[in-house]
PDB file of N, CA and C in Angstrom:
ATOM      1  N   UNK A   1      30.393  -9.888   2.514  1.00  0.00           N
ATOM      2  CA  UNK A   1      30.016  -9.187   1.306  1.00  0.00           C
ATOM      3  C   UNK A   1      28.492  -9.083   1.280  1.00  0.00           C
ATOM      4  N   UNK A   2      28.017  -8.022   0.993  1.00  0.00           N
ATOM      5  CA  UNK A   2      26.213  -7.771   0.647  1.00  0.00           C
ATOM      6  C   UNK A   2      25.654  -8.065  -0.509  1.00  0.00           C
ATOM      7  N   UNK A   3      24.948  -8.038  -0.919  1.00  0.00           N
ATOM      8  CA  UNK A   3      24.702  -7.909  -2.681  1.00  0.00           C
ATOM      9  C   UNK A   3      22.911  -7.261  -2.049  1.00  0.00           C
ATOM     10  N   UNK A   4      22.805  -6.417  -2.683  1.00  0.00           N
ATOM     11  CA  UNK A   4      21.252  -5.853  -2.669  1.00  0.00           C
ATOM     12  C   UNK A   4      21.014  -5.889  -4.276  1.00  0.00           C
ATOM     13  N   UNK A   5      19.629  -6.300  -4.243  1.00  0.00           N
ATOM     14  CA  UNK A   5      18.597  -6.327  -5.558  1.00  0.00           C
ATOM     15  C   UNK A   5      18.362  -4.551  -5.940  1.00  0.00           C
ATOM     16  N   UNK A   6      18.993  -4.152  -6.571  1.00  0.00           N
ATOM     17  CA  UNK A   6      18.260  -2.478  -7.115  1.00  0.00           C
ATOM     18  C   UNK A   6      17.533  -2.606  -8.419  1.00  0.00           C
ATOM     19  N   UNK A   7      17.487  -3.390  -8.853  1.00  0.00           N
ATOM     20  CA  UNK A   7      16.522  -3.751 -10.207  1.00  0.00           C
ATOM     21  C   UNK A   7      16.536  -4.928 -10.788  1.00  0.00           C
ATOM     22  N   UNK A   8      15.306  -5.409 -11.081  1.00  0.00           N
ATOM     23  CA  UNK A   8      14.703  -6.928 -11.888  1.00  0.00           C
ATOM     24  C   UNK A   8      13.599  -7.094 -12.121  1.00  0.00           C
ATOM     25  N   UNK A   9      13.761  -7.144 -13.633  1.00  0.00           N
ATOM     26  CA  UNK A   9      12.745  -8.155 -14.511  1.00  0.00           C
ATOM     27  C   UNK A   9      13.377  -9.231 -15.152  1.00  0.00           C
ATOM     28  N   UNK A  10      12.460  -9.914 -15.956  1.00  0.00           N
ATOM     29  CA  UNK A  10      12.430 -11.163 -16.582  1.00  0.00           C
ATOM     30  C   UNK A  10      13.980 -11.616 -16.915  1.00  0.00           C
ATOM     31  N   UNK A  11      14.360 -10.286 -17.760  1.00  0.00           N
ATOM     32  CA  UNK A  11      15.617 -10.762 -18.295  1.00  0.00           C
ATOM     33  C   UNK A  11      16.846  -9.505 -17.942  1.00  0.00           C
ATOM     34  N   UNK A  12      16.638  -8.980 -17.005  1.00  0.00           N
ATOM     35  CA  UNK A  12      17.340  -7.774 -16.364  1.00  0.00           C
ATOM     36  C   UNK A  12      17.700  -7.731 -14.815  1.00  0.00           C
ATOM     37  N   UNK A  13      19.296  -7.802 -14.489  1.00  0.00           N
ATOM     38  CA  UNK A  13      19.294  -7.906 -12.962  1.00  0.00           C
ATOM     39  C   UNK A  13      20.265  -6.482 -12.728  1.00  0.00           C
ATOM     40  N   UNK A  14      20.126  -5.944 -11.593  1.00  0.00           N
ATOM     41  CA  UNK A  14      21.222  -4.765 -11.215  1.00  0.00           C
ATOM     42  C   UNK A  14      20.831  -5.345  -9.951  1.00  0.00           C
ATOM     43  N   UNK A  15      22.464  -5.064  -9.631  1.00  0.00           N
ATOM     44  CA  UNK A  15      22.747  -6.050  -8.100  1.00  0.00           C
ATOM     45  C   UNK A  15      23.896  -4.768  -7.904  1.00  0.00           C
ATOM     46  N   UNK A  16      23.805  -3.997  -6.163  1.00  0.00           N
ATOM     47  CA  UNK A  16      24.411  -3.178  -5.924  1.00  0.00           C
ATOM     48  C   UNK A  16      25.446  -4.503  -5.039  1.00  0.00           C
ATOM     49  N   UNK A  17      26.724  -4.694  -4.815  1.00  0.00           N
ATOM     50  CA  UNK A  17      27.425  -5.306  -4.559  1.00  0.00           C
ATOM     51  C   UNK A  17      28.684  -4.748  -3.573  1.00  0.00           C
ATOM     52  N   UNK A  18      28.896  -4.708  -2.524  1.00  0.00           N
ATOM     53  CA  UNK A  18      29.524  -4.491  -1.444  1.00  0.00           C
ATOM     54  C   UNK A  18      31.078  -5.224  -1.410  1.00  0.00           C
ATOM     55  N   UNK A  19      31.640  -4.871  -2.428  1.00  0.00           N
ATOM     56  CA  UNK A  19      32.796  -5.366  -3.033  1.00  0.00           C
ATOM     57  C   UNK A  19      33.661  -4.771  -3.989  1.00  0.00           C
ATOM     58  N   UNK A  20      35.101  -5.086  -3.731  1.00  0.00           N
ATOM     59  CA  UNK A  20      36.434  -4.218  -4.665  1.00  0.00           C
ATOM     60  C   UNK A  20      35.792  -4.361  -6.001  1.00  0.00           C
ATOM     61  N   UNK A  21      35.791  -3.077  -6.589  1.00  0.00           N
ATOM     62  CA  UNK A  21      35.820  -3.122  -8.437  1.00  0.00           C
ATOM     63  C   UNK A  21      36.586  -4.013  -9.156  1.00  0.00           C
ATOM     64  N   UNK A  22      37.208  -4.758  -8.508  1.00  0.00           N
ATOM     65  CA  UNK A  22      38.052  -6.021  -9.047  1.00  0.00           C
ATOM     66  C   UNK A  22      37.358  -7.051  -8.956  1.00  0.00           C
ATOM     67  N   UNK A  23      36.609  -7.352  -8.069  1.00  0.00           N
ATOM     68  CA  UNK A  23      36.023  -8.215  -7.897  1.00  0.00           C
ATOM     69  C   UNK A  23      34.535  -8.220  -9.169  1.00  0.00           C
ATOM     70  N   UNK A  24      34.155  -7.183  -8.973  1.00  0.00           N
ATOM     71  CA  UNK A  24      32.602  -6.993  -9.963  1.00  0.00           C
ATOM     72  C   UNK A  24      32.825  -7.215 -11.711  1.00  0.00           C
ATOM     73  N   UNK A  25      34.702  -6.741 -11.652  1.00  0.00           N
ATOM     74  CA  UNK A  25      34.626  -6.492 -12.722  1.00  0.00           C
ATOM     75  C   UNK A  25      35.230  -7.988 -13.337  1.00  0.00           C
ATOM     76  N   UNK A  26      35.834  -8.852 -12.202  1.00  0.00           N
ATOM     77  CA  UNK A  26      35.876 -10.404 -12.692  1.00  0.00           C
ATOM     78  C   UNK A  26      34.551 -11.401 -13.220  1.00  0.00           C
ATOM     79  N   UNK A  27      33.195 -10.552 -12.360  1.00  0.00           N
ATOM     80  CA  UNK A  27      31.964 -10.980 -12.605  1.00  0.00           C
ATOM     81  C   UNK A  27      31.646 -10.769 -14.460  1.00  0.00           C
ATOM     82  N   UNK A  28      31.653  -9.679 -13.703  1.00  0.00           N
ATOM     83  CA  UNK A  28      31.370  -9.116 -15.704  1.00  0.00           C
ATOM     84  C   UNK A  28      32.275  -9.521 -17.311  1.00  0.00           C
ATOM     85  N   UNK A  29      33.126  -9.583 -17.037  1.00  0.00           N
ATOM     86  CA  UNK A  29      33.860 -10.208 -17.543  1.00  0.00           C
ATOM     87  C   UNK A  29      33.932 -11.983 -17.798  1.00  0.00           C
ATOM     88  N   UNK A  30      33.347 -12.542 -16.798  1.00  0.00           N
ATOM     89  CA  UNK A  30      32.832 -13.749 -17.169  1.00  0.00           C
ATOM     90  C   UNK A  30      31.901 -13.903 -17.556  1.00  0.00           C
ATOM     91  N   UNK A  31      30.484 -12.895 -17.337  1.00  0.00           N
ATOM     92  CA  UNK A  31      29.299 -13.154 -17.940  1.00  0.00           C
ATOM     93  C   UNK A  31      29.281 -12.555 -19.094  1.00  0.00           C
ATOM     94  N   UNK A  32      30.434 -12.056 -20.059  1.00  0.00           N
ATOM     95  CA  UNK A  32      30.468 -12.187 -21.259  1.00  0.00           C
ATOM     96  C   UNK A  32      30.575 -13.233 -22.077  1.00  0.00           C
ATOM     97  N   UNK A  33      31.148 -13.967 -21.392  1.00  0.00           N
ATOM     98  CA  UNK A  33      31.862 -15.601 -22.173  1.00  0.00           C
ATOM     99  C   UNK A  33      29.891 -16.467 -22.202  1.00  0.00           C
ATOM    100  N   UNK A  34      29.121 -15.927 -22.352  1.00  0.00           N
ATOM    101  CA  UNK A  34      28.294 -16.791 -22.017  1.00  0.00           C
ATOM    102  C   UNK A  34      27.217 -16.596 -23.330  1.00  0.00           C
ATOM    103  N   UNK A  35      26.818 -17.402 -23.753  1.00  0.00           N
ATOM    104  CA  UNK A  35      26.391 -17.071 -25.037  1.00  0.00           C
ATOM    105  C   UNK A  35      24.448 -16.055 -24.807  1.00  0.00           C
ATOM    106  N   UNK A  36      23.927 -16.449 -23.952  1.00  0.00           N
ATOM    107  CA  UNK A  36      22.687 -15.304 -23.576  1.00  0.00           C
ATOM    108  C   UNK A  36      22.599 -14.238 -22.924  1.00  0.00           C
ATOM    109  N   UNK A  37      23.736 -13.933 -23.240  1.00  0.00           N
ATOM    110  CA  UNK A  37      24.388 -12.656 -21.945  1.00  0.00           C
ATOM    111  C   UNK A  37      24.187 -11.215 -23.416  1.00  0.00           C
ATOM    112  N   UNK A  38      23.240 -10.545 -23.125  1.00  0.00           N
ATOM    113  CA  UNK A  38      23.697  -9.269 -23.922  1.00  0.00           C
ATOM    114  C   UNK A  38      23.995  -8.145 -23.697  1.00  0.00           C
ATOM    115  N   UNK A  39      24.287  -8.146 -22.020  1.00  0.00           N
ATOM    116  CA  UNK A  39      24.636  -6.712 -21.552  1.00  0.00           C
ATOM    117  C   UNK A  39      25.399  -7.227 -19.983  1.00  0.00           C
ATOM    118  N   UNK A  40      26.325  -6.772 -19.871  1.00  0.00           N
ATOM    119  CA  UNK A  40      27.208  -6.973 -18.745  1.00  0.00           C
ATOM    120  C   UNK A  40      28.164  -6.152 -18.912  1.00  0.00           C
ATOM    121  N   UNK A  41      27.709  -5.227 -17.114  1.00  0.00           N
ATOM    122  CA  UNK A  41      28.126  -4.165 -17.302  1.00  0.00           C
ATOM    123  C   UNK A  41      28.152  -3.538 -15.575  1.00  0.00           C
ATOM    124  N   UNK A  42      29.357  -2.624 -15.273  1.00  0.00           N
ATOM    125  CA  UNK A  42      29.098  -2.381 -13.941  1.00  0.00           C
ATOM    126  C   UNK A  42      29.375  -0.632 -13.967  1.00  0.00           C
ATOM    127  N   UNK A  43      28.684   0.171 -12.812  1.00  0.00           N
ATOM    128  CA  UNK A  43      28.723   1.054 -13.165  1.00  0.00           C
ATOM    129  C   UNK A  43      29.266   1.638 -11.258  1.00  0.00           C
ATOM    130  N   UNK A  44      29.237   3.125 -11.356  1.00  0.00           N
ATOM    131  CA  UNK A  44      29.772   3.513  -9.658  1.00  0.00           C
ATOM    132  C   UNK A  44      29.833   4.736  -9.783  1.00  0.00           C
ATOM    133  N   UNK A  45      28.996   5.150  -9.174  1.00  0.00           N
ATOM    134  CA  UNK A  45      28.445   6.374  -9.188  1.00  0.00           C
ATOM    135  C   UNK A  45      29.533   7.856  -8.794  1.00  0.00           C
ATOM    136  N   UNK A  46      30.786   7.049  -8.379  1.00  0.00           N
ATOM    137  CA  UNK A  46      31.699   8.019  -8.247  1.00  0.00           C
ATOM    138  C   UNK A  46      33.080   7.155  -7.849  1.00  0.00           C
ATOM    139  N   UNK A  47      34.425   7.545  -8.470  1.00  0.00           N
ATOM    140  CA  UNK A  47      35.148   6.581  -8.443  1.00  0.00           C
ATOM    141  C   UNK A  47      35.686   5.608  -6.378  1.00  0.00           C
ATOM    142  N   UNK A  48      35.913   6.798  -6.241  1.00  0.00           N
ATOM    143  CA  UNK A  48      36.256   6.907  -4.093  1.00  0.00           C
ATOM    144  C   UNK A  48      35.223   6.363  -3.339  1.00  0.00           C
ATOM    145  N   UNK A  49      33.947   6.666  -3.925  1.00  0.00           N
ATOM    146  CA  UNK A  49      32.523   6.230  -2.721  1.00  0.00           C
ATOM    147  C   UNK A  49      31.127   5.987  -3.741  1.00  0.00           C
ATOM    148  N   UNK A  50      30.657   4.653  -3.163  1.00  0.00           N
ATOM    149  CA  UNK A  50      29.490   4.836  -3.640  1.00  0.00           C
ATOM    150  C   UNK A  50      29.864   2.957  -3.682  1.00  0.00           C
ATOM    151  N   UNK A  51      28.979   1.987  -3.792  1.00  0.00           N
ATOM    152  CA  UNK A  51      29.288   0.603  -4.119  1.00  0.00           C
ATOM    153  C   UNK A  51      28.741   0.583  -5.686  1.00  0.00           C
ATOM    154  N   UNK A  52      29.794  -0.542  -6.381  1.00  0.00           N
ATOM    155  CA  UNK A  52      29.602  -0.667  -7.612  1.00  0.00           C
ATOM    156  C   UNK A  52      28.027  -1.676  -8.112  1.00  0.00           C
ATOM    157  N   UNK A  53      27.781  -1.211  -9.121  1.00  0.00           N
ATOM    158  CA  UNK A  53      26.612  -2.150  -9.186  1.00  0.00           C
ATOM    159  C   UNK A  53      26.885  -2.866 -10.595  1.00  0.00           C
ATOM    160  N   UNK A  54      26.599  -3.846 -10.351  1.00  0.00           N
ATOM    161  CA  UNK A  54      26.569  -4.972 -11.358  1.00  0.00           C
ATOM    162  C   UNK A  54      25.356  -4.896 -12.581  1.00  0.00           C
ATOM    163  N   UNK A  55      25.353  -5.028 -13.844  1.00  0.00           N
ATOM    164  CA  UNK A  55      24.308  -4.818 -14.927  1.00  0.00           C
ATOM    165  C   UNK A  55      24.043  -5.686 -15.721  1.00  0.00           C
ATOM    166  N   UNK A  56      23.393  -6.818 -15.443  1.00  0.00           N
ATOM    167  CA  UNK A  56      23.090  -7.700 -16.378  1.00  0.00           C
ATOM    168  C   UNK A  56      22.062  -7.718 -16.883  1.00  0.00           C
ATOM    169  N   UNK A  57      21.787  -8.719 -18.123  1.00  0.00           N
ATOM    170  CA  UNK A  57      20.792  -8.419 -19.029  1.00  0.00           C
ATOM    171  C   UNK A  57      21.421  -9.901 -19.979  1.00  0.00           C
ATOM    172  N   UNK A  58      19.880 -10.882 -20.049  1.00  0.00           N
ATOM    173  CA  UNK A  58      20.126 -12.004 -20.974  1.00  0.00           C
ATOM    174  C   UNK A  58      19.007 -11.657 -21.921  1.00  0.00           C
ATOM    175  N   UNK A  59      19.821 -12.691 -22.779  1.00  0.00           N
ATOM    176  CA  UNK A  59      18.515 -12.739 -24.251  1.00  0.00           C
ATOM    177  C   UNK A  59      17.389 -14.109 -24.255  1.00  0.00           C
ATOM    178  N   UNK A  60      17.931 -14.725 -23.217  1.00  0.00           N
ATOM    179  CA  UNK A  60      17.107 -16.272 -23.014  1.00  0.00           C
ATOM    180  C   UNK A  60      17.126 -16.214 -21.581  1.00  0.00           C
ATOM    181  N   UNK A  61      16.542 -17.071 -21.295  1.00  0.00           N
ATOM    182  CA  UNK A  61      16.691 -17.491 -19.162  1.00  0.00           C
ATOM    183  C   UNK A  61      16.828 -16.619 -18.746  1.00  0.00           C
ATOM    184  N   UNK A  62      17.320 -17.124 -17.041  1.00  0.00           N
ATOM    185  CA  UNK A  62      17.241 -16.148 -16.013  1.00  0.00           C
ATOM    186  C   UNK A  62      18.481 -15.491 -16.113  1.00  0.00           C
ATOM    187  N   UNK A  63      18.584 -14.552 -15.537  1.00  0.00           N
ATOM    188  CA  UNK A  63      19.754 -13.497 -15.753  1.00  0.00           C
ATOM    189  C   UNK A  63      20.716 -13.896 -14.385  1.00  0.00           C
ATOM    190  N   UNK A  64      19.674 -14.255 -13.228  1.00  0.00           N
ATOM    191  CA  UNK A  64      20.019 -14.872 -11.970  1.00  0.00           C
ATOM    192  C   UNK A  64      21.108 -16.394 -12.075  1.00  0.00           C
ATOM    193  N   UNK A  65      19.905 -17.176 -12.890  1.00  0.00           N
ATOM    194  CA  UNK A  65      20.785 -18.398 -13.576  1.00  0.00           C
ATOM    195  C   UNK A  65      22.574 -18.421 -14.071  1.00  0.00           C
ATOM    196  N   UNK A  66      22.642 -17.334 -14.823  1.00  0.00           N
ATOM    197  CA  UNK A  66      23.594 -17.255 -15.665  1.00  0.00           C
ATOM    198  C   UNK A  66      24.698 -16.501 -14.284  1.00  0.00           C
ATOM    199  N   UNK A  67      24.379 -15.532 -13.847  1.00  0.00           N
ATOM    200  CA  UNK A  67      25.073 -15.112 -12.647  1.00  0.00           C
ATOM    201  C   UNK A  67      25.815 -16.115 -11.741  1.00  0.00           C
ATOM    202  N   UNK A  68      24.547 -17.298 -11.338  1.00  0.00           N
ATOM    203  CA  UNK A  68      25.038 -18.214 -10.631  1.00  0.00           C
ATOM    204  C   UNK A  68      26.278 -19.070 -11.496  1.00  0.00           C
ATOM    205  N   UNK A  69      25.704 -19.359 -12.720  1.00  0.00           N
ATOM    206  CA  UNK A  69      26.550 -20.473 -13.521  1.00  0.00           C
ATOM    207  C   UNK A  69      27.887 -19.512 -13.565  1.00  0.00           C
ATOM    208  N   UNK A  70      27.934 -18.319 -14.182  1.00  0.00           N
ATOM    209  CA  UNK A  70      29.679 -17.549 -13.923  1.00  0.00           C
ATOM    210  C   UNK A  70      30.139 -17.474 -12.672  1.00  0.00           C
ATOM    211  N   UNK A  71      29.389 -17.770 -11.466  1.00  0.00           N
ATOM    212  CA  UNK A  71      30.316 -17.602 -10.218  1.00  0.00           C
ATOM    213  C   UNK A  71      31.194 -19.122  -9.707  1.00  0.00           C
ATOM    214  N   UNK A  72      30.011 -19.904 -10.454  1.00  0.00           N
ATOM    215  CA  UNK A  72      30.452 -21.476 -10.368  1.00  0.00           C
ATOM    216  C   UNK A  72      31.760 -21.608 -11.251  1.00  0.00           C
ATOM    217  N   UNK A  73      31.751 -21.269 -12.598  1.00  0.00           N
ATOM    218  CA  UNK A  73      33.091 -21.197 -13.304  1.00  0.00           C
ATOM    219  C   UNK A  73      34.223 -20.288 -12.576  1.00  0.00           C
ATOM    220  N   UNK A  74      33.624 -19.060 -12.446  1.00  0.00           N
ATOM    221  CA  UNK A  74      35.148 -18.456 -11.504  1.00  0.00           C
ATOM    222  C   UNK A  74      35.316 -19.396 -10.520  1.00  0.00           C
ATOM    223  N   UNK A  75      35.059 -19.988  -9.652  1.00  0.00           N
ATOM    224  CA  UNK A  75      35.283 -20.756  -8.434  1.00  0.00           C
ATOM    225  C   UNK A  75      36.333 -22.009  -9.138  1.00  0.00           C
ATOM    226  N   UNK A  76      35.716 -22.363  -9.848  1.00  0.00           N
ATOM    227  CA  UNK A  76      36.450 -23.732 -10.418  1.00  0.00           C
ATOM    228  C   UNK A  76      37.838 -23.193 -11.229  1.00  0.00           C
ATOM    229  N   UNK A  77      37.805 -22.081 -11.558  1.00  0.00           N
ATOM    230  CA  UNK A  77      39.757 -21.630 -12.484  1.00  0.00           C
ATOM    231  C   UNK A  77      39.849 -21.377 -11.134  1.00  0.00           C
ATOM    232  N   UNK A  78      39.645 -20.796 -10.179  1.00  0.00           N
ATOM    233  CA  UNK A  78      40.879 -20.518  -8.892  1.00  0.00           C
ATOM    234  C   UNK A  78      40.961 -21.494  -8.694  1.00  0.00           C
ATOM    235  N   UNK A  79      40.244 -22.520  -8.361  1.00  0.00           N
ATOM    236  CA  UNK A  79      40.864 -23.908  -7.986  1.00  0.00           C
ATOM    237  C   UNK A  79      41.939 -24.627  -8.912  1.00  0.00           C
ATOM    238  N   UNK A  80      41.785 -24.664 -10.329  1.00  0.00           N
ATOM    239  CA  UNK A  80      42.628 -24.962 -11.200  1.00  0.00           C
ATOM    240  C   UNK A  80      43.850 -24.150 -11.304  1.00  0.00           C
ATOM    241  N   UNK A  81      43.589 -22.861 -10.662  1.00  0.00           N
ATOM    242  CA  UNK A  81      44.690 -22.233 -10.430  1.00  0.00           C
ATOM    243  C   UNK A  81      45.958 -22.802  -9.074  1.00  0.00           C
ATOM    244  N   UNK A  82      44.925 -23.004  -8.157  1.00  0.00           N
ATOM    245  CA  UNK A  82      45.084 -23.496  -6.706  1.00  0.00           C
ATOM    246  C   UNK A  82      45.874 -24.603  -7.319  1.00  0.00           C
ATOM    247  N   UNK A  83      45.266 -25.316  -7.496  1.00  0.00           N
ATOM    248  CA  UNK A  83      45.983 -26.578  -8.148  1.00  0.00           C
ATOM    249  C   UNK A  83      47.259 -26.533  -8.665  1.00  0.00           C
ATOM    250  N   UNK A  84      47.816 -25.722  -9.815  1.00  0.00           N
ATOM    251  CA  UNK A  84      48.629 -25.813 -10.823  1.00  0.00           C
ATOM    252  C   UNK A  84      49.881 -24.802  -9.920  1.00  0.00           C
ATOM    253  N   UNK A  85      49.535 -23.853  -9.131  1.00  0.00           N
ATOM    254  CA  UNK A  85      50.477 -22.927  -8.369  1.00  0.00           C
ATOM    255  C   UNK A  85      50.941 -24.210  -7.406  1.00  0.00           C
ATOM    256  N   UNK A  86      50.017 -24.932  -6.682  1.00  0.00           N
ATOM    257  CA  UNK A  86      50.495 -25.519  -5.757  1.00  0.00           C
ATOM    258  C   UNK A  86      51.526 -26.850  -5.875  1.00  0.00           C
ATOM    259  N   UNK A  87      51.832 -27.427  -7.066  1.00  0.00           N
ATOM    260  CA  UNK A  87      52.107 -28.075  -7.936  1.00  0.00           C
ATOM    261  C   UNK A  87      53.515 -27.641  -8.369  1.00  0.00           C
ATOM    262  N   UNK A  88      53.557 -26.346  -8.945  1.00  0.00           N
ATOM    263  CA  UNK A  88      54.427 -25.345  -9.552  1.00  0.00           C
ATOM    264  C   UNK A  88      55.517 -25.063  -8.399  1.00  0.00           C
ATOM    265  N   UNK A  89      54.933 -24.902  -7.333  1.00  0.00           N
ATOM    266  CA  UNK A  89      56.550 -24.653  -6.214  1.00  0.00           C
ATOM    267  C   UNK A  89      56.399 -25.701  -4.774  1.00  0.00           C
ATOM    268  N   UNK A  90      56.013 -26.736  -5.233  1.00  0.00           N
ATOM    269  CA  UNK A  90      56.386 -27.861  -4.106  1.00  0.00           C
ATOM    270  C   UNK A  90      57.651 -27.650  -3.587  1.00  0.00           C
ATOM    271  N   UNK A  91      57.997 -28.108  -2.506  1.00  0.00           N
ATOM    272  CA  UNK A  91      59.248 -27.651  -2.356  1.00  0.00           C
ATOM    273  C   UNK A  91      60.402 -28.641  -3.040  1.00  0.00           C
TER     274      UNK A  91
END
């Protein structure tokens, strides 16, 4: 997977991202749950071609910070997922 920087300041990141719209849009969707998050948002310049880009924007800290901290939480529910599926059909 790629991730290129297409825009940043202080409290503003756009990250072009080399990845399924499922994937960007699990991003965004977690960096709502976050209380300095005031814009999360992905956009794609055409539905068939083009890579989606990611739109964040905090009201405090790094925008980078908060990115990292939602990828750390998604990581940890698949595991809790991992967990509870694997659990669920032992044989």
């Amino acid at each position: 997977m790629d991730v290129k920087t297409v825009g940043k300041s202080d409290n503003l990141l756009k990250l072009e991202i080399d990845a399924d719209v499922g994937f960007v849009n699990l991003l965004r969707t977690q960096l709502w749950k976050r209380e300095n998050v005031s814009l999360s948002a992905f956009r794609r310049d055409h539905p068939y071609v083009g890579k989606p880009q990611l739109i964040l924007k905090v009201s405090k800290g790094s925008p980078s910070k908060a990115l990292k901290d939602s990828c750390k939480e998604i990581l940890e529910t698949a595991e809790d997922f991992q967990k509870a599926f694997t659990k669920a059909f032992k044989p």
